[in-house]
Protein backbone atom coordinates (compact mmCIF):
# COMPACT_ATOMS: atom_id res chain seq x y z
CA UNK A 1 25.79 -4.30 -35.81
CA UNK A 2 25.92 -2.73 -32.41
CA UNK A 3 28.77 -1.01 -30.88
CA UNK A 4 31.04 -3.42 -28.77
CA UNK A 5 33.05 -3.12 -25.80
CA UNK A 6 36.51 -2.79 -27.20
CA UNK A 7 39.96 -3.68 -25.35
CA UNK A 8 40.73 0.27 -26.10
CA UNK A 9 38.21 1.45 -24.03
CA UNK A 10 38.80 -1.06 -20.99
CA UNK A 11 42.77 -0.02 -20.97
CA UNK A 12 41.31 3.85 -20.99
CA UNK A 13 38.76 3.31 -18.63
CA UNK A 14 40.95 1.31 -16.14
CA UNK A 15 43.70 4.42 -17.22
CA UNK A 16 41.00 6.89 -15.88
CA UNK A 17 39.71 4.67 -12.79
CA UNK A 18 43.67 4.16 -11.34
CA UNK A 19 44.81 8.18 -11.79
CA UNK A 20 42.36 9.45 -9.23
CA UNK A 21 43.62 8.38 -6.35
CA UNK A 22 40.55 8.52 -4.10
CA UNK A 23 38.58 6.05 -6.38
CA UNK A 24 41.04 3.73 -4.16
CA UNK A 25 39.65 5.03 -1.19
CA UNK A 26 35.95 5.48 -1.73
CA UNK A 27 36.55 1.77 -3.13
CA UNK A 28 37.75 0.48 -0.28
CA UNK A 29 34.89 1.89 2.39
CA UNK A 30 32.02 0.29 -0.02
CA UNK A 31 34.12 -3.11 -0.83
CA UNK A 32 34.11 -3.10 2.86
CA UNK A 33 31.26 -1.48 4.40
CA UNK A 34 28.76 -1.73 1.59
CA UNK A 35 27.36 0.77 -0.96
CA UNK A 36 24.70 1.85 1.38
CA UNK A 37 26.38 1.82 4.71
CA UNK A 38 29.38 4.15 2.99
CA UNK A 39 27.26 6.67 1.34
CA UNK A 40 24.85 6.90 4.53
CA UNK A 41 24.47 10.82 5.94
CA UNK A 42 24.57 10.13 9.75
CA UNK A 43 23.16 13.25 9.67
CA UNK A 44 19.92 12.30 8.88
CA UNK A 45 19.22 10.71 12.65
CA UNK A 46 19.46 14.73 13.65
CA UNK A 47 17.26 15.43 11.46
CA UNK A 48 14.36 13.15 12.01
CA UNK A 49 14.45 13.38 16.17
CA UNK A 50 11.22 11.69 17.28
CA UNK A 51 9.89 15.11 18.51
CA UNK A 52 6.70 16.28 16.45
CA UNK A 53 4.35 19.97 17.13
CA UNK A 54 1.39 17.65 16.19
CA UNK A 55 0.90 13.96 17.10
CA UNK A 56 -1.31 11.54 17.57
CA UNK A 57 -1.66 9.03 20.21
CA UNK A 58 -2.10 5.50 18.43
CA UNK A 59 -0.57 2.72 21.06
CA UNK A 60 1.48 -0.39 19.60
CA UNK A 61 1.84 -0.68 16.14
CA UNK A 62 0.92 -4.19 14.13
CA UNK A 63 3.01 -6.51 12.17
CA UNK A 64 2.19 -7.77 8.58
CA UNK A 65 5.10 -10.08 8.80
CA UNK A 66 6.01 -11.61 5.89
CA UNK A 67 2.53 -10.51 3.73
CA UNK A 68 2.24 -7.76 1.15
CA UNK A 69 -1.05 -6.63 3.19
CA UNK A 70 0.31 -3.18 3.94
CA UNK A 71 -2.60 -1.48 2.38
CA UNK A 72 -4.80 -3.42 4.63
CA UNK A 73 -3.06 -2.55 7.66
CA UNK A 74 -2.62 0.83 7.32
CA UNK A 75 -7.18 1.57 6.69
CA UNK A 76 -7.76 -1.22 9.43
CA UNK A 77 -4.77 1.10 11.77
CA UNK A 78 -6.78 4.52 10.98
CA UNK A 79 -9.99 3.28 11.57
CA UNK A 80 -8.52 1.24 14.86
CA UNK A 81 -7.22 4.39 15.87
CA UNK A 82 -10.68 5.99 16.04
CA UNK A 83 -12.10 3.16 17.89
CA UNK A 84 -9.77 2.95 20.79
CA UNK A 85 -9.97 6.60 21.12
CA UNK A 86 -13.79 6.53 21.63
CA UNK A 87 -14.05 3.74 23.48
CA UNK A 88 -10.69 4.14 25.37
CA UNK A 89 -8.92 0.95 24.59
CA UNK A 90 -5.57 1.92 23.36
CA UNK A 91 -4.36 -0.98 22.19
CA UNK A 92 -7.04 -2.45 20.01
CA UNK A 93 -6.69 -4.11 16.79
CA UNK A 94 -9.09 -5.02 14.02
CA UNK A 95 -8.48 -8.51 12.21
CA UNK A 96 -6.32 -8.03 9.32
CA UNK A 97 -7.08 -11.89 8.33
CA UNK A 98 -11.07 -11.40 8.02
CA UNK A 99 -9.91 -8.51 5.55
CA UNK A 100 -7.67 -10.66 4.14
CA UNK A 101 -10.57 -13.63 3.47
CA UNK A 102 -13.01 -12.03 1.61
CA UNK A 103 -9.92 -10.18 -0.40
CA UNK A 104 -9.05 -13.33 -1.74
CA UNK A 105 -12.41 -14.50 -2.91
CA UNK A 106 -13.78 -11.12 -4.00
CA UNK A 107 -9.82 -10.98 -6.17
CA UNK A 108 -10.45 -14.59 -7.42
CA UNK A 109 -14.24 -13.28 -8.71
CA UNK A 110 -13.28 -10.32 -10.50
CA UNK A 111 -10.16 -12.27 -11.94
CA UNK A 112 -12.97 -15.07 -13.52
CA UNK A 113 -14.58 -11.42 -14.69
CA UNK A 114 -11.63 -9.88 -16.46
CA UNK A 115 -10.66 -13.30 -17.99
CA UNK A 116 -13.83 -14.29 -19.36
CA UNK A 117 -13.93 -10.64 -21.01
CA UNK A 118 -10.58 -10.92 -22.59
CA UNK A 119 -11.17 -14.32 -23.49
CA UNK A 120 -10.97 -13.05 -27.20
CA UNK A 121 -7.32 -11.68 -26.71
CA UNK A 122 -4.18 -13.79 -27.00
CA UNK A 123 -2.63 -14.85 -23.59
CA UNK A 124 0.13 -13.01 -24.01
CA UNK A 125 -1.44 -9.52 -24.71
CA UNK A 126 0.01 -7.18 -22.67
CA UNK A 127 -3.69 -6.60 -20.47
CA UNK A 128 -3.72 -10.35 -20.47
CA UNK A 129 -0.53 -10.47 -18.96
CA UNK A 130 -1.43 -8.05 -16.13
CA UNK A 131 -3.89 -10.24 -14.79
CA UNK A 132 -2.23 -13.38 -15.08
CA UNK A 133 0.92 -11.96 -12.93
CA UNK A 134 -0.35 -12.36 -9.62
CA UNK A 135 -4.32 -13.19 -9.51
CA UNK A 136 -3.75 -14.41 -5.96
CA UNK A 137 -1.15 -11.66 -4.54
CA UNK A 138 -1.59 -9.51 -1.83
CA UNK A 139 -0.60 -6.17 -2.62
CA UNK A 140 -3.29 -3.27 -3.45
CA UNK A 141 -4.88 0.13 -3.11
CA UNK A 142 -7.08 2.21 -0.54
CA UNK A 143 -10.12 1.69 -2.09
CA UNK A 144 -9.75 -2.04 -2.02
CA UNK A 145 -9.45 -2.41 1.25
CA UNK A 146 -12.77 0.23 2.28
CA UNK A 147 -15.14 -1.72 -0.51
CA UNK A 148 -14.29 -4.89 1.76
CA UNK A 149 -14.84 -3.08 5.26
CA UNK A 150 -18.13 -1.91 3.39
CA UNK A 151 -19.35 -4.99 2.28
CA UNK A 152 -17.96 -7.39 4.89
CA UNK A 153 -17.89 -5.00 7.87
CA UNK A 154 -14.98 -5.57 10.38
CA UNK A 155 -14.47 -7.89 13.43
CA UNK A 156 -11.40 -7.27 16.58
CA UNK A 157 -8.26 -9.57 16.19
CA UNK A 158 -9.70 -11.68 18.96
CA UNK A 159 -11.97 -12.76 16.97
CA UNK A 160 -10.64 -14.44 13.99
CA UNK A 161 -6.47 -13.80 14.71
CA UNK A 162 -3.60 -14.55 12.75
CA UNK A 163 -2.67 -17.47 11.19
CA UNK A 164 0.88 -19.37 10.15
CA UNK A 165 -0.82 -18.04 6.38
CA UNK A 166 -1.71 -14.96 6.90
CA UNK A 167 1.28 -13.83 8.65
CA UNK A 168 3.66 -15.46 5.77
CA UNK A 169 1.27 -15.74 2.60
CA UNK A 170 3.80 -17.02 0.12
CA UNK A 171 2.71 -21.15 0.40
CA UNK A 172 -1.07 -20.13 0.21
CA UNK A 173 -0.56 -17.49 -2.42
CA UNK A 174 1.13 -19.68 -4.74
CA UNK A 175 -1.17 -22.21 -4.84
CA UNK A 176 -3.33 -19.76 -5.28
CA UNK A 177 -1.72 -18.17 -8.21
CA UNK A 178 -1.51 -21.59 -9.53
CA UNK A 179 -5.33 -22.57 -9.18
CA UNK A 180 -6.30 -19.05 -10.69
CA UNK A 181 -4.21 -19.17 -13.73
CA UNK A 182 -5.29 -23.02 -14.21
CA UNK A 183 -8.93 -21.41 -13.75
CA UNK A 184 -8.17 -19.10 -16.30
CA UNK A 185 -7.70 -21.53 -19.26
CA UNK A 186 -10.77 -23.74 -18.94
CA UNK A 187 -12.64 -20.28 -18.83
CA UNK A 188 -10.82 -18.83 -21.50
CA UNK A 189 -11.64 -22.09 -23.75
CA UNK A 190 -15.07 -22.27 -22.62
CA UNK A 191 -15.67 -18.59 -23.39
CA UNK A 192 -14.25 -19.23 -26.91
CA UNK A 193 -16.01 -22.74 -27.90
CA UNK A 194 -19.31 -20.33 -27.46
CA UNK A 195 -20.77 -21.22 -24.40
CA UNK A 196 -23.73 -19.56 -22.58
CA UNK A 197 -24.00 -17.25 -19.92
CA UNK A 198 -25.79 -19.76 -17.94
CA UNK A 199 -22.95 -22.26 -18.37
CA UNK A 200 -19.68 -19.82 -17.97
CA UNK A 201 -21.38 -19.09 -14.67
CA UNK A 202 -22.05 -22.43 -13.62
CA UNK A 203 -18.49 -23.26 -14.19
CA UNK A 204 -17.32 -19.93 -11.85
CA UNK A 205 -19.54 -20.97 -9.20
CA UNK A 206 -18.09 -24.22 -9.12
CA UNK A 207 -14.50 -22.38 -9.51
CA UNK A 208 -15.12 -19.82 -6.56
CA UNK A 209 -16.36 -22.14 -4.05
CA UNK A 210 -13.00 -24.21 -4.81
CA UNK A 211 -11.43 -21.09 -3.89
CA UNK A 212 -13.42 -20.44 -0.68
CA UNK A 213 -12.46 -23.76 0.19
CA UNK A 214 -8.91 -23.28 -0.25
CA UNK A 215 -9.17 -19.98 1.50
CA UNK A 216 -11.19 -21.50 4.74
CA UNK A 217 -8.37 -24.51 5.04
CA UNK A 218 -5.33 -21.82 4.94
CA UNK A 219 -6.93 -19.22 6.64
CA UNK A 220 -9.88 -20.04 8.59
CA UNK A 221 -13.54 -19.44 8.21
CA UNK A 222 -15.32 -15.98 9.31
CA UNK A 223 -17.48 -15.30 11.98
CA UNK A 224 -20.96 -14.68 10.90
CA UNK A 225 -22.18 -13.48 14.19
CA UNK A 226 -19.31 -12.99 17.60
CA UNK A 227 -19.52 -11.86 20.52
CA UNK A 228 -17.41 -8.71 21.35
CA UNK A 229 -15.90 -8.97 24.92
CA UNK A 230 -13.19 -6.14 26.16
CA UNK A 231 -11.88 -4.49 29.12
CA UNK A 232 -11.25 -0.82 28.76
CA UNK A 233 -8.09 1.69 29.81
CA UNK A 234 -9.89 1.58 33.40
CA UNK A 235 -10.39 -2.21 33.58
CA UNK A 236 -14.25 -1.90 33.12
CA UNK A 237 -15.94 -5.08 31.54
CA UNK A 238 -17.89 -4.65 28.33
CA UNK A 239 -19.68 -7.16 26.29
CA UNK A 240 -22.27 -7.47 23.07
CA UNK A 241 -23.60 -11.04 22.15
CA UNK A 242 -24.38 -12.09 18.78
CA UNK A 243 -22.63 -9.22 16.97
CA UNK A 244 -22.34 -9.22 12.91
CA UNK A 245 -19.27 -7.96 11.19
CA UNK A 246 -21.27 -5.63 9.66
CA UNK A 247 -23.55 -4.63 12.97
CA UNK A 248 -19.94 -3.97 14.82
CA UNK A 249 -18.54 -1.84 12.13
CA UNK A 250 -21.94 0.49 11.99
CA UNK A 251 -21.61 0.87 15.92
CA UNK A 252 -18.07 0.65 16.54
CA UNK A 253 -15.93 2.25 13.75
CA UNK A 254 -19.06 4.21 12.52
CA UNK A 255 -16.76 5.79 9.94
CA UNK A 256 -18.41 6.70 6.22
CA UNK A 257 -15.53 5.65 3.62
CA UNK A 258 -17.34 7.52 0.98
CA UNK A 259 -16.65 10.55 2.48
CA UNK A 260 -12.60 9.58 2.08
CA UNK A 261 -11.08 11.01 -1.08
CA UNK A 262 -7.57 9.49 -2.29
CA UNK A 263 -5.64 12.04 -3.52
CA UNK A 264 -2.41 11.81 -5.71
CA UNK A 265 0.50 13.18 -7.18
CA UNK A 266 1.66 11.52 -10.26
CA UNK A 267 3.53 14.30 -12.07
CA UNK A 268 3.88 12.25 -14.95
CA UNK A 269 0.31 13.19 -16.31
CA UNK A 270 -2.01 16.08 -16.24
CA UNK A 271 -3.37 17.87 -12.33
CA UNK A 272 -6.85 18.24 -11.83
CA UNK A 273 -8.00 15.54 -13.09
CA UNK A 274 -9.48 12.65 -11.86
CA UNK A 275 -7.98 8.85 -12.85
CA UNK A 276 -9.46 5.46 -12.24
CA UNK A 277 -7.27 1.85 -12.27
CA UNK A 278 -10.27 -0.85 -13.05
CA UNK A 279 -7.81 -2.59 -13.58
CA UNK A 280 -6.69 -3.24 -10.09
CA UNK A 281 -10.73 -3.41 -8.53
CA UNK A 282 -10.92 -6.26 -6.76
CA UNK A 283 -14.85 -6.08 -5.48
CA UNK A 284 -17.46 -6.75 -8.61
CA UNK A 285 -19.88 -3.70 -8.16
CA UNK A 286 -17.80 -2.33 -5.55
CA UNK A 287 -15.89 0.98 -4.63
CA UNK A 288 -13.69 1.65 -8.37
CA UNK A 289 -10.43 3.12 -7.54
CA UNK A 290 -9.47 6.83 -8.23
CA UNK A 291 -7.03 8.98 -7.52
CA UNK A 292 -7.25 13.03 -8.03
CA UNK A 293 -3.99 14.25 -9.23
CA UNK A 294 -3.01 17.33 -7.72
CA UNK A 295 0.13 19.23 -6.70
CA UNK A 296 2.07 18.47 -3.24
CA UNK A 297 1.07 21.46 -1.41
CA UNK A 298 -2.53 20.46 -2.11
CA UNK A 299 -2.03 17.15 -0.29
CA UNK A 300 0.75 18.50 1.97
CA UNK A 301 -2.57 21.17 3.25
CA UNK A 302 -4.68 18.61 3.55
CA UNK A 303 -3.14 15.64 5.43
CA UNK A 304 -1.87 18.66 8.24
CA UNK A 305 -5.21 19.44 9.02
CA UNK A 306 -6.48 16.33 9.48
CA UNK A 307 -3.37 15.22 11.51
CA UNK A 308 -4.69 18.70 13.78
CA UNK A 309 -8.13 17.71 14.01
CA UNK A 310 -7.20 14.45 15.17
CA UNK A 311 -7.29 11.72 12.44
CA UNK A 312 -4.58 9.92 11.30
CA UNK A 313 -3.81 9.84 7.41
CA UNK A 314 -3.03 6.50 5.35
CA UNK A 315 -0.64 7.25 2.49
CA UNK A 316 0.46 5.52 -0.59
CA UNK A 317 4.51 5.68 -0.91
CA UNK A 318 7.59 3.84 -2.44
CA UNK A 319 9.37 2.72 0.91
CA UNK A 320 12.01 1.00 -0.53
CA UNK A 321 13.81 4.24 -1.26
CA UNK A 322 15.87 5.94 1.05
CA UNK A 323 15.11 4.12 3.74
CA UNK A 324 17.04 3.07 7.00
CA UNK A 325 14.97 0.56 8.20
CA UNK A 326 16.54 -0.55 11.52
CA UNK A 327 16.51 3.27 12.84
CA UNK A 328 13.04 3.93 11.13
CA UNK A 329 14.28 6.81 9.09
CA UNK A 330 12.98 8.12 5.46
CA UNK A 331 15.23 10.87 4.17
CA UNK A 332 15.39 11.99 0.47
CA UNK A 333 19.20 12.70 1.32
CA UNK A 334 19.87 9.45 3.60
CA UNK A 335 22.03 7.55 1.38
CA UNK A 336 24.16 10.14 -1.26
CA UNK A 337 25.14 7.18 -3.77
CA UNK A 338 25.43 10.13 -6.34
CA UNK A 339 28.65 11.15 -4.56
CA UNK A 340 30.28 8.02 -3.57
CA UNK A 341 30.44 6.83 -7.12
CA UNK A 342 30.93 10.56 -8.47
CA UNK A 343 28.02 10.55 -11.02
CA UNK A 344 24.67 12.09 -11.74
CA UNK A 345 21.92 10.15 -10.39
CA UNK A 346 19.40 12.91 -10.07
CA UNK A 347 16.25 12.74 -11.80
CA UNK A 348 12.58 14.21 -11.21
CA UNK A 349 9.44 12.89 -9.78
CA UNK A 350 7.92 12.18 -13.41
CA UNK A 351 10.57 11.43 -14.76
CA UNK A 352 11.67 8.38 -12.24
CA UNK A 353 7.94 7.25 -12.91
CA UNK A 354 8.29 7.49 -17.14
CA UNK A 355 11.14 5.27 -16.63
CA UNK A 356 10.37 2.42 -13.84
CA UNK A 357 12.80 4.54 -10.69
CA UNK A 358 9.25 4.84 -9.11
CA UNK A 359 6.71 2.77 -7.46
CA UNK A 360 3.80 2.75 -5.16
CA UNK A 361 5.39 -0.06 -3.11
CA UNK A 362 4.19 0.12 0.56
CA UNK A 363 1.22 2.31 2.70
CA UNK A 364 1.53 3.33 6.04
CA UNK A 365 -0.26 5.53 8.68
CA UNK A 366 1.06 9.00 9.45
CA UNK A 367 0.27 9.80 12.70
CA UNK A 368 1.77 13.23 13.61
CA UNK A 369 3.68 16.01 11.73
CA UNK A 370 6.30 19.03 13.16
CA UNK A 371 5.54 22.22 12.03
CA UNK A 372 7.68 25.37 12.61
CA UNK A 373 7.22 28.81 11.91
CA UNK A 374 3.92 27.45 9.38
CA UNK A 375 6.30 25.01 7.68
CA UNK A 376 6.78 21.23 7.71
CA UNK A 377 9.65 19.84 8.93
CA UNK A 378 9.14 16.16 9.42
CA UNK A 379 6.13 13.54 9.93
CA UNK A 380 5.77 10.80 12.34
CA UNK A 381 4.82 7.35 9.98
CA UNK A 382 3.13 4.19 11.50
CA UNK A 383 4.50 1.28 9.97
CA UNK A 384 3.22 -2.46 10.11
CA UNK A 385 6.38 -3.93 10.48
CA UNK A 386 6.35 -4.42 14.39
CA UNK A 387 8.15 -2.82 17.22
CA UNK A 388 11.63 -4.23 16.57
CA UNK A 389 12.09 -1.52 13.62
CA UNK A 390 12.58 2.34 14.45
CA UNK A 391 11.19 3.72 17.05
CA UNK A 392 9.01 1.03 18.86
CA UNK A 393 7.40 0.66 15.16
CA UNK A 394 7.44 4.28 14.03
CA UNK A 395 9.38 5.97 11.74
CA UNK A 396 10.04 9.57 11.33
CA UNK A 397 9.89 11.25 7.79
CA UNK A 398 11.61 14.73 6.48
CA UNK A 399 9.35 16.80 4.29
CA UNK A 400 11.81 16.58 1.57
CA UNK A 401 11.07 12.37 1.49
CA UNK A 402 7.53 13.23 1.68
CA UNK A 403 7.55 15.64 -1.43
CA UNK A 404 9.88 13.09 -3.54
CA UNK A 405 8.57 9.41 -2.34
CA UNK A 406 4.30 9.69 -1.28
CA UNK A 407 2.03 9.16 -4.29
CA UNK A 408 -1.02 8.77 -2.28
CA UNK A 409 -2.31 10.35 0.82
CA UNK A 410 -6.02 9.85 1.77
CA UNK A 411 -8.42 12.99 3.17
CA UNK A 412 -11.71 14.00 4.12
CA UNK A 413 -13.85 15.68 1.78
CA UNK A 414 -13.94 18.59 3.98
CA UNK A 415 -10.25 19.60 3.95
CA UNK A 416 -10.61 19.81 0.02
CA UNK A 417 -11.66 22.63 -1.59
CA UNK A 418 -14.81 22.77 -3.28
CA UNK A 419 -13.21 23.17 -6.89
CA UNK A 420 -11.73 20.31 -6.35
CA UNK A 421 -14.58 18.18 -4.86
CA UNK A 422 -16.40 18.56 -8.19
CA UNK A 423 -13.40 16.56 -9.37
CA UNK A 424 -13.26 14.10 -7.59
CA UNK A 425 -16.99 13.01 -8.27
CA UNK A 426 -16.75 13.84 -12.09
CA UNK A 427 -16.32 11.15 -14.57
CA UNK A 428 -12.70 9.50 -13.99
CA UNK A 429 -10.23 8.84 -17.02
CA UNK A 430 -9.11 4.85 -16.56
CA UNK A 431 -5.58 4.23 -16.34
CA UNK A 432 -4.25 1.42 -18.59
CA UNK A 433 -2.47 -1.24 -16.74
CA UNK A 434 1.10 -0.50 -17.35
CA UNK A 435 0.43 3.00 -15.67
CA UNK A 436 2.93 3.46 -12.54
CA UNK A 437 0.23 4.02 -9.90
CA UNK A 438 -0.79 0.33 -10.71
């Protein structure tokens, strides 16, 4: 039998609590204020002044609203950026919802795939289990969201805007979950009673269109051809008839995804290497997601000289900690809940990782970074939760929240070194699906 909570130790610990007379103090600024509000540094708005050595000039930000799209947002932002700089249009934006389309048939595909291969395994195995959690959710990874622009090109939010669905995806996306896992037992059972390959994808077909279906009524239909009309930063007209997704992406964006690299730091496994989640593709054939595990300083190098030459960088981060998100701040040292409750809350990178502290939970676009005297103080972040938070949508980072909080940061092959381009196209070592950067 366990150890219980006796009476003796509630008399001693209410003994201990009631002797220290500023328990009665700290107690009554969080009763009042609230944990967060009372162990805030006020310091940290000092800190993070909106005033960066290197930055970017990227325009309005977007708004994801109430979607878990952020990965989507932040690759469409980057490569947004790079059209409205070359064809001077500051505030473009490219259509988050055609992304979000083919996402959700491509995801319901490769979730038919995965079932129908661990057809053999009981439903409540624990790679079972992964899929079944969310087959129709949002969230995912920078790889993801290039195999789509690859495959389905892009189109301008003009074209095919935002809907009531795409802007709050929780009534379409649990339907969706709903149809998927309902999908998932007739294929399950069909894979089992021993039918053919002929019949199994009969019986997806059918199951896929169902989805496109679904998909077209929430969400609308994509263009197949548009035609692309805009007025530049100097009011001159400009227009292309009869356009294709793919045709507009080529001339437009122009922007080769394979030479992207995603590179991580997950200090909870080996550096230098090269990891894959296949668990987490969501294109059939389509651009597998790795990640090269380095060291900080490796990506730290790397995302400042891109931010110099010009390019914004999308990165891979766990938001939800220290975070002020009215005033747009991310500070490692933002909310000190270690001292307000007198305890020892500190733990490292891997280890709050090992034990579920950590979590790739948002991306976002850095657009600018302040150096001084060759080291990094702070980073300008692009968010996609509209204007109303930070500073008109942009949030300012210290290097210390950087170090502790980003997982992910994307680069150009060329700011790697050539060590560790060999790498990044060697033979990746998959992940298994309870592995954090899921």
């Amino acid at each position: 039998m366990g150890k219980e909570v006796s009476q003796e130790n509630v008399a001693k610990f209410r003994k201990v609590f009631n002797e220290d007379n500023r328990n009665a103090v700290v107690q009554r600024a969080a009763t009042k204020n609230g944990v967060l509000n009372a162990s805030e540094d006020i310091a940290a708005k000092v800190r993070l002044d909106h005033t960066f050595s290197v930055e970017i000039d990227t325009g309005k930000v977007s708004n994801q609203l109430h979607s878990g799209r952020c990965w989507l947002f932040a690759l469409l932002n980057t490569l947004r950026h790079q059209v409205a700089d070359k064809y001077n249009v500051k505030d473009f934006e490219l259509s988050q919802a055609y992304s979000y389309f083919w996402d959700k048939i491509e995801r319901a595909n490769i979730f038919y795939e995965n079932i129908i291969r661990t057809a053999d395994k009981p439903a409540n195995d624990r790679e079972v289990e992964f899929y079944l959690e969310g087959p129709g959710g949002d969230g995912g990874q920078w790889a993801m969201a290039a195999g789509l622009v690859q495959k389905y090109g892009v189109v301008p939010s003009s074209v095919m805007p935002e809907t009531f669905n795409t802007n709050d995806t929780t009534g379409f996306g649990g339907a969706l979950n709903n149809k998927l896992r309902k999908d998932a037992i007739e294929l399950r059972e069909l894979t089992n009673s021993g039918a053919s390959e002929g019949q199994l994808n009969a019986k997806r077909d059918q199951l896929l269109g169902e989805v496109y279906r679904m998909t077209a009524i929430a969400v609308g239909e994509p263009p197949v051809k548009f035609d692309f009309e805009y007025r530049d930063d100097k009011k001159n007209y400009h227009r292309e008839a009869n356009v294709t997704p793919k045709e507009f992406f080529d001339k437009y964006v122009d922007v080769d995804l394979d030479d992207y690299v995603v590179v991580s730091n997950s200090p909870d496994k080996p550096f230098n290497k090269l990891y894959s989640l296949p668990a987490e593709d969501n294109i059939v054939g389509g651009k597998p997601i790795t990640l090269l595990n380095v060291k900080m300083d490796v990506i730290r190098k790397a995302a400042v000289a891109q931010l110099k030459d010009g390019e914004t960088v999308w990165f891979g981060n766990d938001v939800l900690e220290q975070m002020d998100r009215k005033d747009g701040l991310l500070d490692s040292k933002l909310y000190q809940t270690d001292a307000l409750f007198d305890v020892d809350l500190s733990m490292s990178k891997a280890e709050r990782l090992q034990y579920g502290q950590a979590a790739v939970s948002h991306a976002m676009t850095i657009t600018g970074v302040d150096v001084v005297d060759d080291d990094v103080t702070k980073w300008k972040v692009e968010n996609s939760w509209g204007e109303k938070n930070g500073d008109k949508g942009y949030f300012a980072m210290t290097d210390d929240w950087f170090e502790n909080y980003v997982y992910q940061v994307v680069v150009h092959r060329k700011y790697l070194t050539a060590d560790q381009l060999k790498i990044a196209d060697s033979k990746p070592e998959p992940l298994p699906v309870w592995d954090p950067m899921m």
